[in-house]
N, C-alpha and C. Protein backbone atom coordinates (compact mmCIF):
# COMPACT_ATOMS: atom_id res chain seq x y z
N UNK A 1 7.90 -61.13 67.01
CA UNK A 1 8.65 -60.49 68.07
C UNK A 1 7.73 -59.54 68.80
N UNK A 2 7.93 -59.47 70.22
CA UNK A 2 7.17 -58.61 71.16
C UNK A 2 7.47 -57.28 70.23
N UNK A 3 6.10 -56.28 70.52
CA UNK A 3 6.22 -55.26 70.12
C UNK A 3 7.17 -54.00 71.48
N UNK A 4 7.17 -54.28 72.38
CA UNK A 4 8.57 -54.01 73.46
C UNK A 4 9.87 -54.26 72.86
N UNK A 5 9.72 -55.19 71.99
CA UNK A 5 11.35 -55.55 71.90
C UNK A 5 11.69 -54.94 70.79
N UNK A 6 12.89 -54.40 70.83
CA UNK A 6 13.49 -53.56 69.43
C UNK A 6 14.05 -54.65 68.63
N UNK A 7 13.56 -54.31 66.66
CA UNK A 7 14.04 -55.48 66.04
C UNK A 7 15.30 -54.67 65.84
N UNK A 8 15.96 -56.17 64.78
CA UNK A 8 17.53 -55.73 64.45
C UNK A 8 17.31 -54.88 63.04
N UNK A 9 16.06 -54.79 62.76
CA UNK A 9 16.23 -53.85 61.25
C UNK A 9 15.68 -52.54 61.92
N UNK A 10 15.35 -52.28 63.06
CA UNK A 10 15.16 -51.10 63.47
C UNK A 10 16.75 -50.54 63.74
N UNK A 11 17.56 -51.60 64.81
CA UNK A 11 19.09 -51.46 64.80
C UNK A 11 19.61 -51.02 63.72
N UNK A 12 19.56 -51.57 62.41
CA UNK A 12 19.99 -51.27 61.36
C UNK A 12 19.96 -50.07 60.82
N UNK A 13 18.46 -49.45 60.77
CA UNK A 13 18.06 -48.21 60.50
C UNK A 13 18.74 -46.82 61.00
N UNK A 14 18.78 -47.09 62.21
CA UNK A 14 19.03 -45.70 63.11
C UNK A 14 20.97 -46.02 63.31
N UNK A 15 21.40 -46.99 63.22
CA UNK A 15 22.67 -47.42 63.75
C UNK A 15 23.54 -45.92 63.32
N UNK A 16 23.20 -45.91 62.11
CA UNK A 16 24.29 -44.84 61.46
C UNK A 16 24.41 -43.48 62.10
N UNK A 17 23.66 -43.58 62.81
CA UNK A 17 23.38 -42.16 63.95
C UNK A 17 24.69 -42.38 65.05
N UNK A 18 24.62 -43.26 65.28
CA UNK A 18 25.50 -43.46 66.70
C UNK A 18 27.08 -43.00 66.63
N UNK A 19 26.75 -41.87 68.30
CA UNK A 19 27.95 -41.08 68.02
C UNK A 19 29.08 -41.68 68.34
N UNK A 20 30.54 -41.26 67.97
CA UNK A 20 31.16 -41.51 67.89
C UNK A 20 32.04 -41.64 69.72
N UNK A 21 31.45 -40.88 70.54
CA UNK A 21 31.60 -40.98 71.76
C UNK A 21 30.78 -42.05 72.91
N UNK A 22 30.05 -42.56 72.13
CA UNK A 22 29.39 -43.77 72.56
C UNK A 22 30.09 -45.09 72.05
N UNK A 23 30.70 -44.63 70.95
CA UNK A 23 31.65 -46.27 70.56
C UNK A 23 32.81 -46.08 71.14
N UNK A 24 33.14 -44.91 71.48
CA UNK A 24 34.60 -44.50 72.54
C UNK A 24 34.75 -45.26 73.99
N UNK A 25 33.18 -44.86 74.17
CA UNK A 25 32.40 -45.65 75.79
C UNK A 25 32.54 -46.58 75.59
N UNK A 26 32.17 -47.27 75.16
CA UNK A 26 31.81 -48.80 74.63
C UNK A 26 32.85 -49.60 74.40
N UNK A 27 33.70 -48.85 73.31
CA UNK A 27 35.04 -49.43 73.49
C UNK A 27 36.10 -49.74 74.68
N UNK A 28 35.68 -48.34 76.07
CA UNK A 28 36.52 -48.77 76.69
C UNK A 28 37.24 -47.49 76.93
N UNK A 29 37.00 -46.72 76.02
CA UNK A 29 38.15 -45.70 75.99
C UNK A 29 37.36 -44.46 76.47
N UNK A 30 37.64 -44.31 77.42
CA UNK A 30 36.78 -42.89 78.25
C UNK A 30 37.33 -41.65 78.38
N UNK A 31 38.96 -41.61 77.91
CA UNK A 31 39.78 -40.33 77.62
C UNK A 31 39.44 -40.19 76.18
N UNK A 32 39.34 -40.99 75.11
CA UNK A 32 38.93 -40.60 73.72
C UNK A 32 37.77 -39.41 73.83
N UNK A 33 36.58 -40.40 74.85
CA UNK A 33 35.11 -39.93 74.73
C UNK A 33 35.13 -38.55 75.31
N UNK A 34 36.14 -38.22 76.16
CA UNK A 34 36.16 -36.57 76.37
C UNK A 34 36.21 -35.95 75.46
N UNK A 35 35.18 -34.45 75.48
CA UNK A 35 35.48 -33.59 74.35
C UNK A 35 34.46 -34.16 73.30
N UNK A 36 34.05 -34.77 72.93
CA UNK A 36 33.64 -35.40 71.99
C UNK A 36 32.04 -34.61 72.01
N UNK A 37 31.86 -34.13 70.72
CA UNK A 37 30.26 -33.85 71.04
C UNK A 37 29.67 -34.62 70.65
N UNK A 38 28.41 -34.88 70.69
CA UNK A 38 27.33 -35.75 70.78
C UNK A 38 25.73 -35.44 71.49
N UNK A 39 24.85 -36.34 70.91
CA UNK A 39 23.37 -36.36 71.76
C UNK A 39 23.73 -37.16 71.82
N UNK A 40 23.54 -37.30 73.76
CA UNK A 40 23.46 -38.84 73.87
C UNK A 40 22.40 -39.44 73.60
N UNK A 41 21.01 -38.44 74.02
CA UNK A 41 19.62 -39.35 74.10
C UNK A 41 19.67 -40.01 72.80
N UNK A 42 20.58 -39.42 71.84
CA UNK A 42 20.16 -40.62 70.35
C UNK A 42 21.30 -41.67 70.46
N UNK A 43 22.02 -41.54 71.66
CA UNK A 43 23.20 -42.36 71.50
C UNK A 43 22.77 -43.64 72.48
N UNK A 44 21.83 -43.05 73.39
CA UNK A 44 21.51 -44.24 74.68
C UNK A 44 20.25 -44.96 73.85
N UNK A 45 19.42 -44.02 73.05
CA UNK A 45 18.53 -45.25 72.26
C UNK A 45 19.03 -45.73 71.25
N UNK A 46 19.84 -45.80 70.30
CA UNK A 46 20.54 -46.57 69.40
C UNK A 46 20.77 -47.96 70.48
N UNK A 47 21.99 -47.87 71.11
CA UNK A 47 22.48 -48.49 71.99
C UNK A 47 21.65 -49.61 72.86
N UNK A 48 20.51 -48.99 73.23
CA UNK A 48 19.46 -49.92 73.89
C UNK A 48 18.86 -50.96 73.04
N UNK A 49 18.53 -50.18 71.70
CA UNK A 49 18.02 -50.89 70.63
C UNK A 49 18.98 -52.56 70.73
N UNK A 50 20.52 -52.15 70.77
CA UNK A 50 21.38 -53.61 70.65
C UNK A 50 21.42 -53.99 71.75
N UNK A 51 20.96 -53.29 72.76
CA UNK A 51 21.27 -54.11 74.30
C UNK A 51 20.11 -54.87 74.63
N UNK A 52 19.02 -54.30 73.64
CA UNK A 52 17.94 -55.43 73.80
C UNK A 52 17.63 -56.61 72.78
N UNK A 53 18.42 -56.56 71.98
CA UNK A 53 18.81 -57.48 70.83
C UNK A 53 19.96 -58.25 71.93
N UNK A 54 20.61 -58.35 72.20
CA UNK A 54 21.43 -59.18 73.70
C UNK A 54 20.76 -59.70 74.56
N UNK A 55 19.83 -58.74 75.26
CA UNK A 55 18.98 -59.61 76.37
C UNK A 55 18.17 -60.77 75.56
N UNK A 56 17.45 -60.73 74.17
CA UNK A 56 16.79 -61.49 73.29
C UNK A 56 17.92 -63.10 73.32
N UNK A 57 19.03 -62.52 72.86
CA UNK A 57 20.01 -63.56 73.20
C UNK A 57 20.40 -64.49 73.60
N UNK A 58 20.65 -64.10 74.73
CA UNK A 58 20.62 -64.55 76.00
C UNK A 58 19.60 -65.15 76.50
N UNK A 59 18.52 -64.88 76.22
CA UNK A 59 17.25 -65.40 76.79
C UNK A 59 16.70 -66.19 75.81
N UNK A 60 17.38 -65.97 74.55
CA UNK A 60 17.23 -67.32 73.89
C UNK A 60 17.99 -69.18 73.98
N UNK A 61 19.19 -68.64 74.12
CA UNK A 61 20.46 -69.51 74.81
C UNK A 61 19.78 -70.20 76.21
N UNK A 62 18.69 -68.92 76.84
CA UNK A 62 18.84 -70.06 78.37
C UNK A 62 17.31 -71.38 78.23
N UNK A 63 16.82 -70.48 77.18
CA UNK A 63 15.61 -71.24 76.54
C UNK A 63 15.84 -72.83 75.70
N UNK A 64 17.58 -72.54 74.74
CA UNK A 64 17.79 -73.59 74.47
C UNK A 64 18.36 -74.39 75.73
N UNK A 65 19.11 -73.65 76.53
CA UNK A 65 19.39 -74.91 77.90
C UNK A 65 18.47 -74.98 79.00
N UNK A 66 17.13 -74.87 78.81
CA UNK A 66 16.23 -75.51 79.61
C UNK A 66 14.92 -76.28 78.71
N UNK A 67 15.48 -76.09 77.69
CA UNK A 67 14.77 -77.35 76.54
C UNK A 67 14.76 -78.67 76.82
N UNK A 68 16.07 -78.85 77.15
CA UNK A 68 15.91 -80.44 77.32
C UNK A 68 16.12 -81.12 75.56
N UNK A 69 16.60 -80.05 75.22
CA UNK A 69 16.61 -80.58 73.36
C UNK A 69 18.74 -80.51 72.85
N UNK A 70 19.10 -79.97 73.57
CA UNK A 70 20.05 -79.72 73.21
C UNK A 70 21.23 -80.94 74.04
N UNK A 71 22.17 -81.61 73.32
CA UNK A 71 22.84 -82.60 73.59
C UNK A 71 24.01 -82.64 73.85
N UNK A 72 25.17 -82.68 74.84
CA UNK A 72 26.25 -82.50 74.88
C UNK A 72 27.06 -82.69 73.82
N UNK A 73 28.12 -82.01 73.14
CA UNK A 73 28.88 -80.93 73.62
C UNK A 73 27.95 -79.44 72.68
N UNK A 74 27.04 -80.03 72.23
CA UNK A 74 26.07 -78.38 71.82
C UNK A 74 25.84 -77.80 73.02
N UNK A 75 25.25 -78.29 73.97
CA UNK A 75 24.91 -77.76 75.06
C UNK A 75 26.22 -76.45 75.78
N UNK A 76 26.91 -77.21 75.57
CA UNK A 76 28.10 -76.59 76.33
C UNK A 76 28.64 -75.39 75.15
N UNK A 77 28.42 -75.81 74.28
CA UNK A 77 28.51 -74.90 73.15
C UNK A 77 28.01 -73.15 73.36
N UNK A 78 26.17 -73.96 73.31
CA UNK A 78 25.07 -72.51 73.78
C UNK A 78 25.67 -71.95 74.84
N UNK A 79 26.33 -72.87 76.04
CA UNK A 79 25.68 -71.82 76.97
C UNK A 79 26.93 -71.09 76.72
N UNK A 80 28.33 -71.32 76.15
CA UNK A 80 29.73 -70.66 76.11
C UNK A 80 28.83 -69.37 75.42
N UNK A 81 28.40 -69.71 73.88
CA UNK A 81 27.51 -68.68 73.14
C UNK A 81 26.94 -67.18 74.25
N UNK A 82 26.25 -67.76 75.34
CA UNK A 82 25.32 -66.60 75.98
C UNK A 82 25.85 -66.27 76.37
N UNK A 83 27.54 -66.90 77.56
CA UNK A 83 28.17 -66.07 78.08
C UNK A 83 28.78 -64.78 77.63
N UNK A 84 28.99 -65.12 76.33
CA UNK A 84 29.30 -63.91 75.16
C UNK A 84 28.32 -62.82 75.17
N UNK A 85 27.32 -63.08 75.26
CA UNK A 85 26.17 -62.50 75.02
C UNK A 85 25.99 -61.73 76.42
N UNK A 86 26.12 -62.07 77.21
CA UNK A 86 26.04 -61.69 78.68
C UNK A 86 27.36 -60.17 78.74
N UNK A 87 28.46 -60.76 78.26
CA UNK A 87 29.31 -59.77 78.12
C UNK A 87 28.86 -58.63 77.26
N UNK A 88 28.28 -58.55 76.02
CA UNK A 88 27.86 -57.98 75.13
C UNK A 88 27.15 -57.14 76.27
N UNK A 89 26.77 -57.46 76.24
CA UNK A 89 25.10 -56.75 77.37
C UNK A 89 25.88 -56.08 78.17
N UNK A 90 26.60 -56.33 79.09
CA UNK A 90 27.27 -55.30 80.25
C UNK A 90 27.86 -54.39 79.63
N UNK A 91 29.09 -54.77 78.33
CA UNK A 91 29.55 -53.70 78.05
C UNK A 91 28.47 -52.78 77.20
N UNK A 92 27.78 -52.72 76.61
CA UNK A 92 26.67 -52.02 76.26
C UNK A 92 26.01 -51.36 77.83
N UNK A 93 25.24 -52.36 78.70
CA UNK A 93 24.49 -51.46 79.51
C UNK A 93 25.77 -50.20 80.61
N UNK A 94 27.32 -50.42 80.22
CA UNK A 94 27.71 -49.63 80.93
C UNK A 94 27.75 -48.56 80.40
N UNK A 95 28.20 -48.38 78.69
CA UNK A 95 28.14 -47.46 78.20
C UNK A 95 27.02 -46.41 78.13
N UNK A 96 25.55 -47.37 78.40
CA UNK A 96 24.53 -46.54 78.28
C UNK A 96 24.50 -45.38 79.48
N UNK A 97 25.01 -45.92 80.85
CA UNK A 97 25.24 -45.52 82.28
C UNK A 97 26.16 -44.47 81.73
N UNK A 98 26.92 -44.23 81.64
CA UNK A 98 28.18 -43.34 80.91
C UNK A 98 27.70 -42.36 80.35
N UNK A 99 27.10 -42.63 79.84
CA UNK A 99 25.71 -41.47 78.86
C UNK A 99 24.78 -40.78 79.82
N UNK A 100 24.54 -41.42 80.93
CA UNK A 100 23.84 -40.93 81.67
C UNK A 100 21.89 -41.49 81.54
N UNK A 101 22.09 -42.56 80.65
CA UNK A 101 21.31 -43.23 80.21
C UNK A 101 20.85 -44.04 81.04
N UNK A 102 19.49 -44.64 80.61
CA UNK A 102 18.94 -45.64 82.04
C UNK A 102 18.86 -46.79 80.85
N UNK A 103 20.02 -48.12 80.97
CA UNK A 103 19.59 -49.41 80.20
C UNK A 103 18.37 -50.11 80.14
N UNK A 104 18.33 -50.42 79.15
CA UNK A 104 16.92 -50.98 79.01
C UNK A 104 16.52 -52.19 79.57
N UNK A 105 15.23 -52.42 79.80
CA UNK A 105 15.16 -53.82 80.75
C UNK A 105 14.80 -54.93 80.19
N UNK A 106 15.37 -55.65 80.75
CA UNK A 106 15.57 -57.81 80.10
C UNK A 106 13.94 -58.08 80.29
N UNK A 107 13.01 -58.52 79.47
CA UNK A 107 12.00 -58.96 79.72
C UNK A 107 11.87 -60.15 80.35
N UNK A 108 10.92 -60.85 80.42
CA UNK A 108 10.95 -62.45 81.43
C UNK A 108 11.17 -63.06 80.21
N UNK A 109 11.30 -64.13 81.14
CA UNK A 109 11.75 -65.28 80.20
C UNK A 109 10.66 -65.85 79.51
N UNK A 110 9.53 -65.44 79.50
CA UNK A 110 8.31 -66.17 78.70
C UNK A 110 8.02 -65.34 77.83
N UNK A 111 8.41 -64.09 78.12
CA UNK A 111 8.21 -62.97 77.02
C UNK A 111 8.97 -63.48 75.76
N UNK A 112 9.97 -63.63 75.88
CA UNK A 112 10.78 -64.30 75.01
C UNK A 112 10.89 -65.39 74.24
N UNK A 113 10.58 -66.25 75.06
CA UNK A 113 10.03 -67.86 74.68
C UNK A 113 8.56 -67.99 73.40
N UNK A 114 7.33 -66.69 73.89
CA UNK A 114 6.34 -66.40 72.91
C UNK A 114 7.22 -65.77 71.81
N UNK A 115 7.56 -64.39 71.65
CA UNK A 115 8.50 -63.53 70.73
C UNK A 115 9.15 -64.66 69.97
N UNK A 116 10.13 -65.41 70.56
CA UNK A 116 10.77 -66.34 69.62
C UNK A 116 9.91 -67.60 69.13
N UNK A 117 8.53 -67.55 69.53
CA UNK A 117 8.21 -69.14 69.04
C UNK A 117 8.45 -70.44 69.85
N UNK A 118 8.87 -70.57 71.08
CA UNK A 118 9.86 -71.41 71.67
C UNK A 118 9.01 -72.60 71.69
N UNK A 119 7.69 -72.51 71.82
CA UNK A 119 6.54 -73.79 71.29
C UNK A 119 6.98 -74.36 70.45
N UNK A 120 7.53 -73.91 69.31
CA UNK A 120 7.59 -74.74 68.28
C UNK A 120 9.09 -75.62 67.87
N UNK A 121 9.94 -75.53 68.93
CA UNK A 121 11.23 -75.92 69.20
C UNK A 121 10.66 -77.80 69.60
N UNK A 122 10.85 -78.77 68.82
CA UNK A 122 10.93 -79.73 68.85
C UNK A 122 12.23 -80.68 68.98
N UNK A 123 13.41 -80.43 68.37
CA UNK A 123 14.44 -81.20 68.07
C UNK A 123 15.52 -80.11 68.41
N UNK A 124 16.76 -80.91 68.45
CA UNK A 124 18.03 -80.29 68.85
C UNK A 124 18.18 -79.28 67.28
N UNK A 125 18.07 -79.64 66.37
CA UNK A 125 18.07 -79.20 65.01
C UNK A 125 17.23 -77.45 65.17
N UNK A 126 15.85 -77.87 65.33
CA UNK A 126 15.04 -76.60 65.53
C UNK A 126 16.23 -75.52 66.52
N UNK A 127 15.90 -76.16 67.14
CA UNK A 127 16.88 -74.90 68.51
C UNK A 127 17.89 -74.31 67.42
N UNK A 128 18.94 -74.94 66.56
CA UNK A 128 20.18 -74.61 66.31
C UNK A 128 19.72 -73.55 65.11
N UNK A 129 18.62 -74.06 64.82
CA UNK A 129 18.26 -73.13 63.37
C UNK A 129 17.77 -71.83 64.31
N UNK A 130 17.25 -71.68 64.78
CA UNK A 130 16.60 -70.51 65.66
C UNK A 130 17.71 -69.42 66.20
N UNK A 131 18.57 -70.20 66.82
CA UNK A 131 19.98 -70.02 66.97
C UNK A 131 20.81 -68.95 65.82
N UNK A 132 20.88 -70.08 64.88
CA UNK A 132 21.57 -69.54 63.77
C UNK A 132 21.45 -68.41 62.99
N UNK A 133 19.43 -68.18 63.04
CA UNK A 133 18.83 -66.97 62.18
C UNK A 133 19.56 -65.85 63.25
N UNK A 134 19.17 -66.10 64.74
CA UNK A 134 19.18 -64.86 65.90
C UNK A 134 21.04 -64.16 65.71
N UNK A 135 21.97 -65.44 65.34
CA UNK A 135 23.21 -64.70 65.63
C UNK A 135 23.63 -64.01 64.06
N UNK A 136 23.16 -64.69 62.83
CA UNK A 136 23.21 -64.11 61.66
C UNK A 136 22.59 -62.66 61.65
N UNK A 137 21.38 -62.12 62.36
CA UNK A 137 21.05 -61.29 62.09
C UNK A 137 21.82 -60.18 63.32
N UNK A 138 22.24 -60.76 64.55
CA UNK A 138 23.31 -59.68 64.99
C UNK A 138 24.67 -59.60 64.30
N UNK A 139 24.95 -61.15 63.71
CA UNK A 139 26.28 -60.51 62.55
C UNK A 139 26.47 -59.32 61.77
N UNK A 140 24.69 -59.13 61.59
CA UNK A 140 24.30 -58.30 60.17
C UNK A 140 24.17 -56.92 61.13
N UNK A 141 23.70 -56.55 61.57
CA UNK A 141 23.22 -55.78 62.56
C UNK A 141 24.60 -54.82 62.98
N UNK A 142 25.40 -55.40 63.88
CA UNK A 142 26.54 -54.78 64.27
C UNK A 142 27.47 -54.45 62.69
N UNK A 143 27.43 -55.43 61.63
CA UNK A 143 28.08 -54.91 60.65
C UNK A 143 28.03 -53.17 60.56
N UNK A 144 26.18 -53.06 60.14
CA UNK A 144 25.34 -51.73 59.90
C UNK A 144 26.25 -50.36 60.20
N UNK A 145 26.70 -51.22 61.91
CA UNK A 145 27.07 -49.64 62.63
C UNK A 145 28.35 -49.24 61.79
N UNK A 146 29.42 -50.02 61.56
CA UNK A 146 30.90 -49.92 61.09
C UNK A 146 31.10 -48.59 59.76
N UNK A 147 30.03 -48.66 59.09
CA UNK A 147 30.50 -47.11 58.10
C UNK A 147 29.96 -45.91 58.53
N UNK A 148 29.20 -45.78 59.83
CA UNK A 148 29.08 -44.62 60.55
C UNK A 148 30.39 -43.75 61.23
N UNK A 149 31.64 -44.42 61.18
CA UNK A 149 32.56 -44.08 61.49
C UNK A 149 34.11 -43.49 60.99
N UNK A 150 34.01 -42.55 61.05
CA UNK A 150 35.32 -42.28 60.00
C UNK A 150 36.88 -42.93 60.36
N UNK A 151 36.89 -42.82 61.83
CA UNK A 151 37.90 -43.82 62.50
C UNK A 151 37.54 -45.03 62.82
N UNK A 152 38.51 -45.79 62.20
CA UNK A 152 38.54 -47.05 62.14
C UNK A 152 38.73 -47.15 63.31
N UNK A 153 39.24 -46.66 64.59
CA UNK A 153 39.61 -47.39 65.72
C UNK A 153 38.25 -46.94 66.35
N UNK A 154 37.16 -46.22 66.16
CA UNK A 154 36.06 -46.10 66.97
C UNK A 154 34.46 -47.36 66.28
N UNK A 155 35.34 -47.94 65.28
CA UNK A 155 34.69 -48.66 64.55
C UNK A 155 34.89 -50.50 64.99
N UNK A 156 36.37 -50.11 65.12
CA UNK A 156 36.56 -51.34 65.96
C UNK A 156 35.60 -52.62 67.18
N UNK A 157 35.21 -51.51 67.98
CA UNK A 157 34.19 -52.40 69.14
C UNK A 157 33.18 -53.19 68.12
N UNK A 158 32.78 -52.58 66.86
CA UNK A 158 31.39 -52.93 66.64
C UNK A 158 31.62 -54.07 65.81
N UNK A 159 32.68 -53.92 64.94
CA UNK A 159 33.58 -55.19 64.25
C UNK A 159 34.08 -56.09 65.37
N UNK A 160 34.43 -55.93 66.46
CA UNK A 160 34.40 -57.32 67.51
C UNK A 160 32.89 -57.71 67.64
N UNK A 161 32.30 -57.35 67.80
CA UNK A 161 30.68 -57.71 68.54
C UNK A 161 30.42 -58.77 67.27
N UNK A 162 30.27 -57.60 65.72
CA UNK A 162 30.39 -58.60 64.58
C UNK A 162 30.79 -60.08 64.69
N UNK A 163 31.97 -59.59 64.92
CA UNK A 163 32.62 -61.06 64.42
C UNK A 163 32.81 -62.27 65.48
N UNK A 164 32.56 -61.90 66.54
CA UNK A 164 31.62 -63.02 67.92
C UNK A 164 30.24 -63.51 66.91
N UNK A 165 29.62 -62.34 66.66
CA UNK A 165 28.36 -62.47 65.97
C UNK A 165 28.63 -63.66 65.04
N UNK A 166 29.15 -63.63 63.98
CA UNK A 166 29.72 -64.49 62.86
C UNK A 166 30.35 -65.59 63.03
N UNK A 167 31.11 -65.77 64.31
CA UNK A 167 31.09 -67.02 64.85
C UNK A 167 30.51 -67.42 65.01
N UNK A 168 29.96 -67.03 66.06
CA UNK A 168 28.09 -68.20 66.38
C UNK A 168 27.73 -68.34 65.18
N UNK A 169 27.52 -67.88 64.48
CA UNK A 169 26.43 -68.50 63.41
C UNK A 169 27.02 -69.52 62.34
N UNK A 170 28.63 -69.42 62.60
CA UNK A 170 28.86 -70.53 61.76
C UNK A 170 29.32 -71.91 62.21
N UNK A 171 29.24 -71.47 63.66
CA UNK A 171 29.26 -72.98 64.24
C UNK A 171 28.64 -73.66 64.61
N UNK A 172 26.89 -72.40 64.88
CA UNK A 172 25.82 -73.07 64.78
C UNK A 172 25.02 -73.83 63.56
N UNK A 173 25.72 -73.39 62.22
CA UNK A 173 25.49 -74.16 60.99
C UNK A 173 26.36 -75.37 60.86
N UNK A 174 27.44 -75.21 61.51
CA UNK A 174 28.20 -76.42 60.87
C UNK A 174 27.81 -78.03 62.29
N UNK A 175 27.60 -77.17 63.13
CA UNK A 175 26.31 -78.27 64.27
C UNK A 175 25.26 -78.80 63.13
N UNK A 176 24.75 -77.67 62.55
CA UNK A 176 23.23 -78.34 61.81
C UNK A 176 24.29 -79.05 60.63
N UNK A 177 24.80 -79.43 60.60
CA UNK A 177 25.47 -79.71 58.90
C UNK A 177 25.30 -79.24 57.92
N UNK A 178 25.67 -77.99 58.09
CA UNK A 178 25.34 -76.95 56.57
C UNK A 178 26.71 -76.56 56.40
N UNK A 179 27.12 -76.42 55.06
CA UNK A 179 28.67 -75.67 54.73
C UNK A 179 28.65 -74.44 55.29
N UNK A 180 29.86 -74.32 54.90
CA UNK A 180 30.00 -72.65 55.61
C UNK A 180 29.87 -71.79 54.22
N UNK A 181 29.29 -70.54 54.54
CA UNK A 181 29.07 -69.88 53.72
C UNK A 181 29.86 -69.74 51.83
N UNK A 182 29.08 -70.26 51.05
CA UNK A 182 30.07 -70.42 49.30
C UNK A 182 31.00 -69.18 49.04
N UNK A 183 29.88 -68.00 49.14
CA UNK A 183 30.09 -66.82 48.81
C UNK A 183 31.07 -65.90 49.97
N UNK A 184 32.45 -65.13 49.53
CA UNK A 184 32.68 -64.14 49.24
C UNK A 184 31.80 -63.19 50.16
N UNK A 185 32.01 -62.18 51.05
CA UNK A 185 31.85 -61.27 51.63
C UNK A 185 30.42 -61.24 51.93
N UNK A 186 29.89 -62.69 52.54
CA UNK A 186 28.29 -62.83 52.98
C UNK A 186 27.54 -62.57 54.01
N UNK A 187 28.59 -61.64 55.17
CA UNK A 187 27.94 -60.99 56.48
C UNK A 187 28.00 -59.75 55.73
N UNK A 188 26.89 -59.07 56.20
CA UNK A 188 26.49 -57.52 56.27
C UNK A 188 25.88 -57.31 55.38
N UNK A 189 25.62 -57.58 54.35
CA UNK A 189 25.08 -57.89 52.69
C UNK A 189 23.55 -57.65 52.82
């Protein structure tokens, strides 16, 4: 991974910081986020950290649909996938705006293509596995943030993002023909 690009175990690390008026933002709820104290500057870099884990996304998704590897109805699959991802991203880069924050910027598309390896994408299979690691580890990732929160309803946004997250990845396994997970409580782990 580009050394520009924030990993998801850096996400992981710092997540537990993130204030509780930034998941208010984020959520949507901008009368909650009144009153609320907070740093934002640790709230707009947490935040960027996942908004650039999204642009990665996304710019992986447009990498699998200009492959030329991916086969209808996968195809249509990915790109439903990024649109998600696209959403992710706005509602994140608005919250960062809200903060008074400047969002972080989408690298090119080749930046990405090196970072991820995209050379080595041969088969519809490769793509889906590449796929699968990128949305497993935002499954895992957004889990992180959820016990930073004492209210469950400011915990909420990050358990949706999750569990978009956790979709993709299990429909990108069950594309590759892999079962779905054996075990019992195997996101966030």
């Amino acid at each position: 991974m580009s050394t520009t690009q924030p990993s998801r175990r850096f996400f992981l690390g710092t997540s537990g910081v993130l204030s509780a008026t930034a998941i208010a933002l984020l959520a949507g709820r901008d009368a909650l986020a009144q009153g609320m104290a907070s740093d934002p500057s640790k709230d707009v870099n947490i935040l960027n950290v996942a908004l650039g884990l999204e642009h990665e996304a996304i710019n992986a998704y447009q990498l699998a649909a200009g492959s030329g590897l991916l086969k209808k109805p996968v195809l249509d699959v990915a790109l439903q996938f990024q649109g998600h991802h696209k959403a992710h991203r706005d509602a994140l880069a608005a919250t960062i705006q809200k903060l008074g924050g400047r969002p972080a910027a989408e690298l090119r598309l080749e930046d990405y293509a090196r970072a991820l390896g995209a050379e080595s994408l041969k088969t519809q299979a490769d793509v889906l596995m590449l796929a699968s690691r990128l949305e497993l580890g935002a499954a895992n990732a957004y889990l992180g943030v959820i016990p930073a929160f004492a209210s469950r309803e400011l915990g909420q946004v990050a358990a949706r993002l999750a569990a978009d997250e956790a979709m993709h990845f299990t429909v990108l396994n069950s594309a590759l023909g892999k079962p779905t997970p054996a075990a019992a409580l195997s996101f966030g782990a």
